[in-house]
C-alpha atoms as a PDB file:
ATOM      1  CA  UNK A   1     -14.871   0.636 -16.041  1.00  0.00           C
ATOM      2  CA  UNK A   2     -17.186   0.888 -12.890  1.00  0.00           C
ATOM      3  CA  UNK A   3     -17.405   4.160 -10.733  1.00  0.00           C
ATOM      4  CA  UNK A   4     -17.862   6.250 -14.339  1.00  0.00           C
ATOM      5  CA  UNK A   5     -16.928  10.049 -13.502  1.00  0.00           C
ATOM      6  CA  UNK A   6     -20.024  12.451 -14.213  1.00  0.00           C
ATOM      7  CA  UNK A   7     -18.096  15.439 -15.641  1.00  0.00           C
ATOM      8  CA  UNK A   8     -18.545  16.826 -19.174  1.00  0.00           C
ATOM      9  CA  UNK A   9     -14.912  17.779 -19.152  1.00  0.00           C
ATOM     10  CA  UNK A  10     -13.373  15.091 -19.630  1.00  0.00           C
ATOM     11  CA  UNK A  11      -9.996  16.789 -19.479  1.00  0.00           C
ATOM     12  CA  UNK A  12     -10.727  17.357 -15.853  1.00  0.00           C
ATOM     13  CA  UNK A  13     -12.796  15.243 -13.655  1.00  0.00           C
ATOM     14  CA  UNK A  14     -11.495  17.279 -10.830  1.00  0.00           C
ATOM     15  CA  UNK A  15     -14.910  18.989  -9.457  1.00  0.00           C
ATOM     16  CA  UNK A  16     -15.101  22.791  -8.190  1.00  0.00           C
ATOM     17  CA  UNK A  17     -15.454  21.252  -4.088  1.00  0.00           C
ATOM     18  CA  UNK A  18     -11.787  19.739  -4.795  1.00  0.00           C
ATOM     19  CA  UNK A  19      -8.039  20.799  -5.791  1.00  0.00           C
ATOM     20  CA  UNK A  20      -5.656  18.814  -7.793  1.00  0.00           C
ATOM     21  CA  UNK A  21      -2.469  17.465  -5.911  1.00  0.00           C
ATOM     22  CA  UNK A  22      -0.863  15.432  -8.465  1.00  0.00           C
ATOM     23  CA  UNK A  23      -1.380  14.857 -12.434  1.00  0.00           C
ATOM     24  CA  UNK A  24       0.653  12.239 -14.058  1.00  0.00           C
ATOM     25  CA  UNK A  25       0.561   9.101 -16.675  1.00  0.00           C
ATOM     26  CA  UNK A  26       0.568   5.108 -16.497  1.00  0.00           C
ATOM     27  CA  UNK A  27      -0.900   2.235 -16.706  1.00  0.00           C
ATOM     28  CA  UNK A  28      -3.691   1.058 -14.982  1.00  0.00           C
ATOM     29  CA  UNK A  29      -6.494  -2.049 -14.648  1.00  0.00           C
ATOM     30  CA  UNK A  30      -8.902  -4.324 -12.666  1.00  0.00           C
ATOM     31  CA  UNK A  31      -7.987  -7.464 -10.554  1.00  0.00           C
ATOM     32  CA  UNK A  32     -11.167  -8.302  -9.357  1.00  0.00           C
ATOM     33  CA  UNK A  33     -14.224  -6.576 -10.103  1.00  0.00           C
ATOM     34  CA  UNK A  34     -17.778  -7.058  -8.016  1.00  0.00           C
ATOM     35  CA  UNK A  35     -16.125  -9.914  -6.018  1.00  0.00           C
ATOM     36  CA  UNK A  36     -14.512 -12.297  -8.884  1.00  0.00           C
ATOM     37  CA  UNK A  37     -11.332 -12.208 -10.724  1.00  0.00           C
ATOM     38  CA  UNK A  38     -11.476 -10.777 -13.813  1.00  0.00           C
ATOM     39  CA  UNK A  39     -10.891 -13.335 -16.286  1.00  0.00           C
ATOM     40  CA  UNK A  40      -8.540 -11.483 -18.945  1.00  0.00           C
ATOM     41  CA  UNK A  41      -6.308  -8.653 -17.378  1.00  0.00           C
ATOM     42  CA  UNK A  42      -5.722  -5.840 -19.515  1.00  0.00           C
ATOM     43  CA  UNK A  43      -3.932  -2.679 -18.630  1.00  0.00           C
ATOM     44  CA  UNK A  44      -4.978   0.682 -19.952  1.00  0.00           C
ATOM     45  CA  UNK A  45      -2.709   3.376 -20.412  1.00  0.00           C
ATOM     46  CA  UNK A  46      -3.742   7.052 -19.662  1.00  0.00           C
ATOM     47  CA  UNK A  47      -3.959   9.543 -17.004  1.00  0.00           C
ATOM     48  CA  UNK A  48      -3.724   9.136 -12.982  1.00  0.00           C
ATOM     49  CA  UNK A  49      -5.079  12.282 -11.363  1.00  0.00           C
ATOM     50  CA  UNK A  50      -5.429  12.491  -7.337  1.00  0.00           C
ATOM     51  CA  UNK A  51      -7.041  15.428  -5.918  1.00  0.00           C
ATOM     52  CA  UNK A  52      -7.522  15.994  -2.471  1.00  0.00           C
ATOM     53  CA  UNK A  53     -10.530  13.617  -2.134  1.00  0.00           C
ATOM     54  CA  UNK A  54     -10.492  11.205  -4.805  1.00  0.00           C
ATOM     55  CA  UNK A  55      -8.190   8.968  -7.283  1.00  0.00           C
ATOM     56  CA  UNK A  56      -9.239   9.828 -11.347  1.00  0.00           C
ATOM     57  CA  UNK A  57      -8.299   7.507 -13.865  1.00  0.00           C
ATOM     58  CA  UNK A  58      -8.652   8.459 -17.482  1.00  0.00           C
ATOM     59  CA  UNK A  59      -8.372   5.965 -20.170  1.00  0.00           C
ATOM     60  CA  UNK A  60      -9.406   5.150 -23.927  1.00  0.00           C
ATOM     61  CA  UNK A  61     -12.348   3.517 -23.006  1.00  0.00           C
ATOM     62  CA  UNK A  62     -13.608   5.880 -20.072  1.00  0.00           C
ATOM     63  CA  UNK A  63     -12.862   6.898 -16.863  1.00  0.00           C
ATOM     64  CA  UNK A  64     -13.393   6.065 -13.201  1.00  0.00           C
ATOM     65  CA  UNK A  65     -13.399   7.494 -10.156  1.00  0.00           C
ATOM     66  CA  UNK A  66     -12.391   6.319  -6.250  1.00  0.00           C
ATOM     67  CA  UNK A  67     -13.025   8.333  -3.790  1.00  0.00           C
ATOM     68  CA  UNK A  68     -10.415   7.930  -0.740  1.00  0.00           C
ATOM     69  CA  UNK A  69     -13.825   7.402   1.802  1.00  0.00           C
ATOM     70  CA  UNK A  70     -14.266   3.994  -0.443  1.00  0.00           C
ATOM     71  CA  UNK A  71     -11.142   2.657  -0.118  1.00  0.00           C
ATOM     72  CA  UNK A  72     -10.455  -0.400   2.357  1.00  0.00           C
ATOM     73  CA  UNK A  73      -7.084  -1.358   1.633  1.00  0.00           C
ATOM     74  CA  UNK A  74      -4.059   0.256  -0.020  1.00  0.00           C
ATOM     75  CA  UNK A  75      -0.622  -1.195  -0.643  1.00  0.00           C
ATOM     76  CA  UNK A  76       2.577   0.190  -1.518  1.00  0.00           C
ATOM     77  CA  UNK A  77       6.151   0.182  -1.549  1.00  0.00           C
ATOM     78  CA  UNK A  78       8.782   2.930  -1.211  1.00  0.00           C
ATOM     79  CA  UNK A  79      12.575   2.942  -2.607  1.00  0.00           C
ATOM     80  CA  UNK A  80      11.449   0.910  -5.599  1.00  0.00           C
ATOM     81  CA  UNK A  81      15.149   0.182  -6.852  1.00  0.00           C
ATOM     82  CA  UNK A  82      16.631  -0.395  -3.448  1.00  0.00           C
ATOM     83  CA  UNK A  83      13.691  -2.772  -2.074  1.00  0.00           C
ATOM     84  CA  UNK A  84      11.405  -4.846  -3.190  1.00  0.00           C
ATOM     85  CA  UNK A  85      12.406  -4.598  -7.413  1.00  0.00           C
ATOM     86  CA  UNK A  86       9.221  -5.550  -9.160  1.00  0.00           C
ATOM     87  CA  UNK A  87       6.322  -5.566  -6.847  1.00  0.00           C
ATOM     88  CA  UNK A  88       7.137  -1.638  -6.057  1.00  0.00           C
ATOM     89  CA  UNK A  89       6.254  -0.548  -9.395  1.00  0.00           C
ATOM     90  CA  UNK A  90       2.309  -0.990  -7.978  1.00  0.00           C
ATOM     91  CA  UNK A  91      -0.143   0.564  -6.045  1.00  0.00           C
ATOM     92  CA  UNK A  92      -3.277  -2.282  -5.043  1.00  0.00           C
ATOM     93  CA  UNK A  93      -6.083  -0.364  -4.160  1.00  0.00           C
ATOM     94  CA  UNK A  94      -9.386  -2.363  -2.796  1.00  0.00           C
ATOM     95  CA  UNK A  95     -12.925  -0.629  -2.706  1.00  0.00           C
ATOM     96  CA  UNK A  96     -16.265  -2.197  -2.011  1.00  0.00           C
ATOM     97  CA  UNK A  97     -16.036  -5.252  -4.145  1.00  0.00           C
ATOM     98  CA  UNK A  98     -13.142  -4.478  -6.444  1.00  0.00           C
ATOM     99  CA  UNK A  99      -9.185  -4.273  -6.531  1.00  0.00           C
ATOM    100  CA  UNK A 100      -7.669  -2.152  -9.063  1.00  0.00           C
ATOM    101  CA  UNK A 101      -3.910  -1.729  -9.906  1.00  0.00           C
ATOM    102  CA  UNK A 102      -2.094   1.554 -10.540  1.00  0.00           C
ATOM    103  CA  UNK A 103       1.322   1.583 -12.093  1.00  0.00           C
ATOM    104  CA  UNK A 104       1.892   5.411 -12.538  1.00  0.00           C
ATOM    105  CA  UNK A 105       5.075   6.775 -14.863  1.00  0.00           C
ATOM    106  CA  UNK A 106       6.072   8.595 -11.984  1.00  0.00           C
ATOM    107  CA  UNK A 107       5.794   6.674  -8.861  1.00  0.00           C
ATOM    108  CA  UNK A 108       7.484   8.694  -6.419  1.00  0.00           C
ATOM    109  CA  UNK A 109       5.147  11.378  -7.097  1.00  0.00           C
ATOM    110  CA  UNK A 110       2.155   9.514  -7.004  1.00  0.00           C
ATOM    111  CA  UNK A 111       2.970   7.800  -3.903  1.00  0.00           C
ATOM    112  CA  UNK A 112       3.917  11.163  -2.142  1.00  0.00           C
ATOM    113  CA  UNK A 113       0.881  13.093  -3.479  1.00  0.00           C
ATOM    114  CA  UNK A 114      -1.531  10.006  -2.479  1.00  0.00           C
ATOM    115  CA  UNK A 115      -0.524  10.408   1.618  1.00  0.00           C
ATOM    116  CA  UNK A 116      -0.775  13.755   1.101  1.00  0.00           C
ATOM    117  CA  UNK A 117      -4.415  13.641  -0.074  1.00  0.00           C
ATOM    118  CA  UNK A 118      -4.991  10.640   2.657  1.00  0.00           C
ATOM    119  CA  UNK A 119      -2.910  11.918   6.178  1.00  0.00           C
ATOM    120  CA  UNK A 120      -1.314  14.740   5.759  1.00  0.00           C
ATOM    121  CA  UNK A 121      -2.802  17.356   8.143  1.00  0.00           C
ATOM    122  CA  UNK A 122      -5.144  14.527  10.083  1.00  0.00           C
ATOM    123  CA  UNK A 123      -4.924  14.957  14.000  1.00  0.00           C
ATOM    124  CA  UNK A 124      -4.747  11.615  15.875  1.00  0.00           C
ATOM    125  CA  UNK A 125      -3.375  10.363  19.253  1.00  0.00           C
ATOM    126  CA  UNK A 126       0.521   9.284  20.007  1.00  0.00           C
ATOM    127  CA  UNK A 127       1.858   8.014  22.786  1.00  0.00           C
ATOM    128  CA  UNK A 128       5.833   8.660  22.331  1.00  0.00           C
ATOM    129  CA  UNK A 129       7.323   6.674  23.053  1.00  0.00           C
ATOM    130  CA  UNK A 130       5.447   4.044  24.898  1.00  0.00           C
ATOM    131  CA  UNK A 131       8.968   1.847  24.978  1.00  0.00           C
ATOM    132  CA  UNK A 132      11.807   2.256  24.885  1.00  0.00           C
ATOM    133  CA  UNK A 133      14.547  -0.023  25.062  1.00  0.00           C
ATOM    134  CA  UNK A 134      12.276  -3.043  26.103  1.00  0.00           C
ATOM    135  CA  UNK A 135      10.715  -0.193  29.166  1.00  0.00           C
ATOM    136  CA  UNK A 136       7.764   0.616  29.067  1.00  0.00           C
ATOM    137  CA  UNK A 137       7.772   4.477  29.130  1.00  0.00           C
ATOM    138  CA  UNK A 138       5.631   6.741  31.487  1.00  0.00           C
ATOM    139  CA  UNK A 139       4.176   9.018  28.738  1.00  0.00           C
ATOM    140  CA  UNK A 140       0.335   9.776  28.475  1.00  0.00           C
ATOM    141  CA  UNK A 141      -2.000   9.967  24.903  1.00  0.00           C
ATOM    142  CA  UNK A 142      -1.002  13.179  23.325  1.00  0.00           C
ATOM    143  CA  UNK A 143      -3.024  14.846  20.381  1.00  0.00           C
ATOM    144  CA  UNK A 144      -0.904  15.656  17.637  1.00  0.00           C
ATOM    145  CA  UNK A 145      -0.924  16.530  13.893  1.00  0.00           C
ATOM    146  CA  UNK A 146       0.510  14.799  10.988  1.00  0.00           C
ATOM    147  CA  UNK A 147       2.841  15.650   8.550  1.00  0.00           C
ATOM    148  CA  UNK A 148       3.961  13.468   5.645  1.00  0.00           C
ATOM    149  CA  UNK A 149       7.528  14.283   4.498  1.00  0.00           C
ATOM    150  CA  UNK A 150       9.530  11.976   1.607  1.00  0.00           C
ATOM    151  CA  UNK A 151      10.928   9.553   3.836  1.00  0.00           C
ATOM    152  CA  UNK A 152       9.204  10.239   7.289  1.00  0.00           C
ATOM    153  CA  UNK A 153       5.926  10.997   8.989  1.00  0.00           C
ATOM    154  CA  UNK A 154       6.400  14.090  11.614  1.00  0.00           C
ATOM    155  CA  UNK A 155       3.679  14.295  14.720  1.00  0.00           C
ATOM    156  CA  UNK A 156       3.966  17.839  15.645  1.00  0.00           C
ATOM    157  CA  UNK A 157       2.232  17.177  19.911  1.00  0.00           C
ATOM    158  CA  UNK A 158       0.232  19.937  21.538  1.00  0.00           C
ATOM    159  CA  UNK A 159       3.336  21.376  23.444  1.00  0.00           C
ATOM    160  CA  UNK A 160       4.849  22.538  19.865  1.00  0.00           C
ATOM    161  CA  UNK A 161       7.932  19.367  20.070  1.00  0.00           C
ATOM    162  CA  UNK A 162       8.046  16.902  17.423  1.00  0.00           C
ATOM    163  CA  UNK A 163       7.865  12.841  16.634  1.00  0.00           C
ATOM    164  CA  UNK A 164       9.546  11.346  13.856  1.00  0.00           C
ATOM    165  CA  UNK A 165       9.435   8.202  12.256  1.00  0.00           C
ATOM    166  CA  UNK A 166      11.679   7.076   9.633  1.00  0.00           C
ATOM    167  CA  UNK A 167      10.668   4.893   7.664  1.00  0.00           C
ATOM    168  CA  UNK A 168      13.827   3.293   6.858  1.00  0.00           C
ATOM    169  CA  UNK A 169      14.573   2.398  10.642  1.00  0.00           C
ATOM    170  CA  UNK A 170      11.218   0.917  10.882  1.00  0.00           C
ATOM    171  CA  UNK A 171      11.223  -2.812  11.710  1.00  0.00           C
ATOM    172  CA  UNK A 172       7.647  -3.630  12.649  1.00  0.00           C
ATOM    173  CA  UNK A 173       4.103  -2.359  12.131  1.00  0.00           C
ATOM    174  CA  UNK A 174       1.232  -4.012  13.460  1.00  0.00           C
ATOM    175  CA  UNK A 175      -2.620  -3.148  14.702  1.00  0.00           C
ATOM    176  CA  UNK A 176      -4.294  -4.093  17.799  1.00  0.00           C
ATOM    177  CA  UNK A 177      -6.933  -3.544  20.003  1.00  0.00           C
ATOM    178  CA  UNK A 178      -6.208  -1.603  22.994  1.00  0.00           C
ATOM    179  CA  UNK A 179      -8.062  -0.123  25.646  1.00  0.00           C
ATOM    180  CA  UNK A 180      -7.719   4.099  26.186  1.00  0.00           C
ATOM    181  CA  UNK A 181     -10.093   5.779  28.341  1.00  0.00           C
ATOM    182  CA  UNK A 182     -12.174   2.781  28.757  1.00  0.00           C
ATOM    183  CA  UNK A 183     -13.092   2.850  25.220  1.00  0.00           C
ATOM    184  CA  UNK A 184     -11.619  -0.084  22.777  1.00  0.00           C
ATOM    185  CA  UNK A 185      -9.383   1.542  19.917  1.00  0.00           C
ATOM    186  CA  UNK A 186      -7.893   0.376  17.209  1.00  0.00           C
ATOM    187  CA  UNK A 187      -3.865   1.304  17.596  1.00  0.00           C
ATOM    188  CA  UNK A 188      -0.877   1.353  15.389  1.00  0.00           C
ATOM    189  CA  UNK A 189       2.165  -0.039  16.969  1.00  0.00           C
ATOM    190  CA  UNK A 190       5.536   0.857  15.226  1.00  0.00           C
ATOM    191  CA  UNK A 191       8.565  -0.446  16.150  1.00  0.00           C
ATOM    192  CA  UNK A 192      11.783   1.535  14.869  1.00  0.00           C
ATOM    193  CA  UNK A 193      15.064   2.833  15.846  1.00  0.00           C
ATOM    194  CA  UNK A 194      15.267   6.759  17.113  1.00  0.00           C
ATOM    195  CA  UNK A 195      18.603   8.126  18.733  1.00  0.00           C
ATOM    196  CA  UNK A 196      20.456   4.581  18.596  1.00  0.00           C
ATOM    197  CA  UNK A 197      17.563   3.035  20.409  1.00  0.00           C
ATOM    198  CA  UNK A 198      14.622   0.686  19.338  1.00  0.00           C
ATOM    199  CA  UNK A 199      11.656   2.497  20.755  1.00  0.00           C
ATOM    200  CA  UNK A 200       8.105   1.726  20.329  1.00  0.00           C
ATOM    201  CA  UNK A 201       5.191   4.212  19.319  1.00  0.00           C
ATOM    202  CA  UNK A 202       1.950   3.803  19.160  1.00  0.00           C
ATOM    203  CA  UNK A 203      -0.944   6.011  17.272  1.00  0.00           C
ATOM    204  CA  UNK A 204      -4.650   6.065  17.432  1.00  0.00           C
ATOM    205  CA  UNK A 205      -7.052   7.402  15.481  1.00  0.00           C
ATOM    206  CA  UNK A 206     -10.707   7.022  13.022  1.00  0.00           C
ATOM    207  CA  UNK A 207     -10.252   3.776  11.687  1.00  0.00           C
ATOM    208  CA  UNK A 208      -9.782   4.576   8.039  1.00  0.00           C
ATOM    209  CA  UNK A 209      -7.298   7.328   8.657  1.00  0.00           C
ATOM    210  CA  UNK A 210      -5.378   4.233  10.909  1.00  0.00           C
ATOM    211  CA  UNK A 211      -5.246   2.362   7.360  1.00  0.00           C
ATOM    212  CA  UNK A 212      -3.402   5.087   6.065  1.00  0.00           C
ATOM    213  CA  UNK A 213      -1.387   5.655   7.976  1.00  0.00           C
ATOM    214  CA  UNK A 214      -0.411   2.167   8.501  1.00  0.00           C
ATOM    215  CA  UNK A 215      -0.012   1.495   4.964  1.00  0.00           C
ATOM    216  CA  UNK A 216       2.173   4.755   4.596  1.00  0.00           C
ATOM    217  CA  UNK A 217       4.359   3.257   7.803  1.00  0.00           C
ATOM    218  CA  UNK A 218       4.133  -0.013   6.466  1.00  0.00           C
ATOM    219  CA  UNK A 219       6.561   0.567   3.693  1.00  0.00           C
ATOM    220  CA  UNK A 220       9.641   1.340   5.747  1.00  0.00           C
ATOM    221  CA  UNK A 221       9.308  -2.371   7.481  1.00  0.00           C
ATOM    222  CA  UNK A 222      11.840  -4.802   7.003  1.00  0.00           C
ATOM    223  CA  UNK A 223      10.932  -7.742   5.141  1.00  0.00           C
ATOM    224  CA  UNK A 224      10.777 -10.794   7.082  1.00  0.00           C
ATOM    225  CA  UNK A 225      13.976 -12.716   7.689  1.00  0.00           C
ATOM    226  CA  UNK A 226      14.060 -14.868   4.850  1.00  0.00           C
ATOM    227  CA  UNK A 227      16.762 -16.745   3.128  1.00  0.00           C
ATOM    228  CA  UNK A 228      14.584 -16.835  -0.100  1.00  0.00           C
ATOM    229  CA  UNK A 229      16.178 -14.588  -2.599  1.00  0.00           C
ATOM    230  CA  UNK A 230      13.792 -13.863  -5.211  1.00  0.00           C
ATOM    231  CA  UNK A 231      14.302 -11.846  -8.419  1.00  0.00           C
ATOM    232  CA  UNK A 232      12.229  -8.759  -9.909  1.00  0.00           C
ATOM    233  CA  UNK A 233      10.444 -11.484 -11.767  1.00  0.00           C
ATOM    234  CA  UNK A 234       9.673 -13.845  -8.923  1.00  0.00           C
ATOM    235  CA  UNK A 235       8.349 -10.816  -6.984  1.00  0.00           C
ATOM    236  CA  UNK A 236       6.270  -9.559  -9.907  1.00  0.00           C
ATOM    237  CA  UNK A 237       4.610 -13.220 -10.190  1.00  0.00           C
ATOM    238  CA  UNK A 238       4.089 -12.791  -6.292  1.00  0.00           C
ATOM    239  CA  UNK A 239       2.156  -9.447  -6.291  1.00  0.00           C
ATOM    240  CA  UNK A 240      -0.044 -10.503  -9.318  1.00  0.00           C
ATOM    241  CA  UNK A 241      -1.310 -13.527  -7.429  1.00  0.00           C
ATOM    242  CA  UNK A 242      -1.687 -11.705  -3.982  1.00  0.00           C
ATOM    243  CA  UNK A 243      -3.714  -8.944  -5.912  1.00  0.00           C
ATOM    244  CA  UNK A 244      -6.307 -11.614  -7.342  1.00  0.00           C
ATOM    245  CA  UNK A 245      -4.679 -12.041 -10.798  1.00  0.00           C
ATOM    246  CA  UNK A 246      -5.244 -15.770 -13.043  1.00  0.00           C
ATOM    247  CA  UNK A 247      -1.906 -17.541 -13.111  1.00  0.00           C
ATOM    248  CA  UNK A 248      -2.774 -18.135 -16.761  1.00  0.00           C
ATOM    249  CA  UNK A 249      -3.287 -14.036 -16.922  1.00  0.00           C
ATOM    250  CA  UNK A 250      -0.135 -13.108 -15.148  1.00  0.00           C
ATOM    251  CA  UNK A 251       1.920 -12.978 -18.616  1.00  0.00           C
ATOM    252  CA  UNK A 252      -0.032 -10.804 -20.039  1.00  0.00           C
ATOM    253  CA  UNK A 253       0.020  -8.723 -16.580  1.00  0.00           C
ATOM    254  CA  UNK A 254       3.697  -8.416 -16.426  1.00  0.00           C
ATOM    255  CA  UNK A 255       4.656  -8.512 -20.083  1.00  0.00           C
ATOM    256  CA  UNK A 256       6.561 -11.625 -19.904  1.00  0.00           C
ATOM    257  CA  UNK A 257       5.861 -14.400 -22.402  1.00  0.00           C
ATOM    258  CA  UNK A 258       4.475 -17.855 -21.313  1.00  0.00           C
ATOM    259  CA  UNK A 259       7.663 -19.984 -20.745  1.00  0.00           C
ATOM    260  CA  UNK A 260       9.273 -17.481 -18.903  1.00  0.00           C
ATOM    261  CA  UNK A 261       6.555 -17.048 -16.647  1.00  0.00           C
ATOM    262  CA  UNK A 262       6.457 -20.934 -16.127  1.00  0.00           C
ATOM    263  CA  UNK A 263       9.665 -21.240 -15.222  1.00  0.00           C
ATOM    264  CA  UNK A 264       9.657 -18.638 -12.672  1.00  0.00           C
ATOM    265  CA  UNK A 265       6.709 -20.454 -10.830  1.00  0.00           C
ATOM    266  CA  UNK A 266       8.664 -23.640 -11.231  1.00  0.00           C
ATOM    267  CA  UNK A 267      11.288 -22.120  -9.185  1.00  0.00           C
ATOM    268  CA  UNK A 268       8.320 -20.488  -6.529  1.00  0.00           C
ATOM    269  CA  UNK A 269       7.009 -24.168  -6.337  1.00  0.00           C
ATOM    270  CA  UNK A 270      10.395 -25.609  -5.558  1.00  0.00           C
ATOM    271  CA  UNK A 271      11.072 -22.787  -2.887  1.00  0.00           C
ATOM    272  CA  UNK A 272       7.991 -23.569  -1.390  1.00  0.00           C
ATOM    273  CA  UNK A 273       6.633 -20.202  -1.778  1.00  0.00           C
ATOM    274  CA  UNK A 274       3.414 -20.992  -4.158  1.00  0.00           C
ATOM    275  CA  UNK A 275       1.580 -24.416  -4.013  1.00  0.00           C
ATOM    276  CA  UNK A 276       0.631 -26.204  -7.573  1.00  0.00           C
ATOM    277  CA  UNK A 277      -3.255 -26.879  -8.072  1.00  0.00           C
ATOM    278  CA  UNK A 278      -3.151 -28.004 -11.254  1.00  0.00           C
ATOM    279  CA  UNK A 279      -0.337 -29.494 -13.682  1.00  0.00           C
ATOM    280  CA  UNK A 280      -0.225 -26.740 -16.278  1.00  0.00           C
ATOM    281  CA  UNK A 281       1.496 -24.206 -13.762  1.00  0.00           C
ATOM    282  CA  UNK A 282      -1.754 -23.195 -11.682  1.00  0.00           C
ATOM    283  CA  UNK A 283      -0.486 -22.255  -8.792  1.00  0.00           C
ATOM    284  CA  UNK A 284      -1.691 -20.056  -5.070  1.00  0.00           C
ATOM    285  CA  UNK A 285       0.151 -18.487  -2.908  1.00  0.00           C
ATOM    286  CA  UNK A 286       0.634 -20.667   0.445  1.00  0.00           C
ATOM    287  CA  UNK A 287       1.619 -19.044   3.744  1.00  0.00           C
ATOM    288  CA  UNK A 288       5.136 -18.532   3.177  1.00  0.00           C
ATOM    289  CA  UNK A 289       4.321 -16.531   0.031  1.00  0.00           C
ATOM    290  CA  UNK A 290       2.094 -14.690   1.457  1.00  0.00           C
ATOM    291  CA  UNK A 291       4.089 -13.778   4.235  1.00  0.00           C
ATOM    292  CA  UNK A 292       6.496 -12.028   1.789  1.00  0.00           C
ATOM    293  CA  UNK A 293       3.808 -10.381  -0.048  1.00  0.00           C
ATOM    294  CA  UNK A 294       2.564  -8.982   3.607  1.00  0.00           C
ATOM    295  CA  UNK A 295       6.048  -7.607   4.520  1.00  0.00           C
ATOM    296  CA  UNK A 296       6.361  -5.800   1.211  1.00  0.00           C
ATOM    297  CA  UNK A 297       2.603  -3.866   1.541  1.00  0.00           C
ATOM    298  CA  UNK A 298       0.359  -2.613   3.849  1.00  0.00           C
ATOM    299  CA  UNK A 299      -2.407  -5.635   4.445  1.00  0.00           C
END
């Protein structure tokens, strides 16, 4: 494993400058590693340790280390039973060169203690709301902090009141360019329902804390309207192709023997979710699948 933590005890990589939020079990391993796909997956059971600035792994054959300033992208899902079945069990994490997968015992926990680590506490920019009902509201960019609560992020403003989003009465989150005090800034627009009323808000701050943030948000959005019903199995296939896994590797990934597997991307193929490259059940995801994968995690 890359990123090797330099700490004699290996009981606790957690160094003296940090504090430990969350220390739990599962299964863990690389997608892609220094740019390629790694040619045979294989998960690693151990420990999954966040602390307040990094992401510990501890396994039989070593450890590594991500700190949160390396990471680019992070998907997840929330509600894992209620959602998205199989592809919530996961947390795809990209850094530099390299995607890893997390699949902690206790997801919940992990999830909560990794937005913790990442946004809790940061102070950005709202503008609440900037519509409402279709209006466009006359409300200026407000400081405010952030608080990360189970099913919510809070925005307490400078004037002491409070901003809520839900995340289950999100609909829509989405990043653009937008111009505040003549400067270009990179802005998270959510869409969601607050007091029987679809209302717009929009959020601003450093660009990595804005990938947080969004991916936190990004797991109350609906999934796109779809008539495609897919099973756990279907979705599972799904999220090991999005996150750079072989389709020969995938039933090894998900623990599902070969014919199984193959008839599950028969089914993808006829839905028109994955294309076939090749006749032995190589297959891509084409735009409709990844427009699923995209409304189930952060991109």
């Amino acid at each position: 494993m890359s990123n090797q933590v330099n700490n004699t005890d290996a009981t606790n990589p957690v160094t003296s400058t940090e504090h430990t939020i969350t220390d739990t079990t599962g299964r863990f391993t690389m997608a892609v590693q220094d740019g390629q796909q790694v040619a045979e997956i294989s998960w690693l059971e151990g420990r999954i340790i966040l602390s307040n600035q990094s992401l510990y792994l501890i396994g039989g054959t070593g450890k590594l280390s991500v700190g949160f300033s390396e990471i680019t992208t992070l998907s997840g899902q929330t509600e894992p039973a209620q959602t998205s079945g199989g592809l919530s069990k996961y947390v795809r994490i990209e850094y530099g060169n390299d995607v890893l997968i997390v699949s902690p015992a206790d997801y919940d926990t992990f999830r909560k203690g990794l937005y913790t680590a990442t946004v809790d506490g940061e102070t950005l920019n709202c503008k609440h709301p900037a519509v409402r009902g279709g209006v466009v509201q006359a409300v200026s960019w407000t400081k405010a902090r952030v608080s990360v609560r189970e099913h919510q992020l809070v925005m307490t403003l400078n004037d002491g009141t409070q901003a809520r989003v839900e995340l289950s009465e999100i609909s829509n989150v989405t990043l653009r360019q937008l111009t505040i005090n003549e400067a270009e800034r990179q802005v998270i627009c959510v869409s969601h329902i607050e007091d029987n009323s679809t209302v717009k808000t929009q959020l601003t701050a450093s660009e990595r804390t804005c990938m947080f943030i969004q991916s936190f948000l990004a797991q109350g959005a609906q999934r796109s309207h779809t008539d495609i019903d897919l099973t756990e199995l279907e979705q599972e296939l799904l999220l090991a192709l999005h996150s750079g896994v072989r389709p020969f590797d995938i039933p090894e990934f998900i623990g599902a023997d070969v014919e199984t597997v193959e008839d599950a991307f028969d089914r993808l193929v006829a839905q028109g979710i994955v294309d076939r490259v090749r006749v032995r059940q190589e297959v891509e995801l084409n735009a409709t699948g990844r427009n699923i994968v995209a409304d189930a995690f952060s991109e």
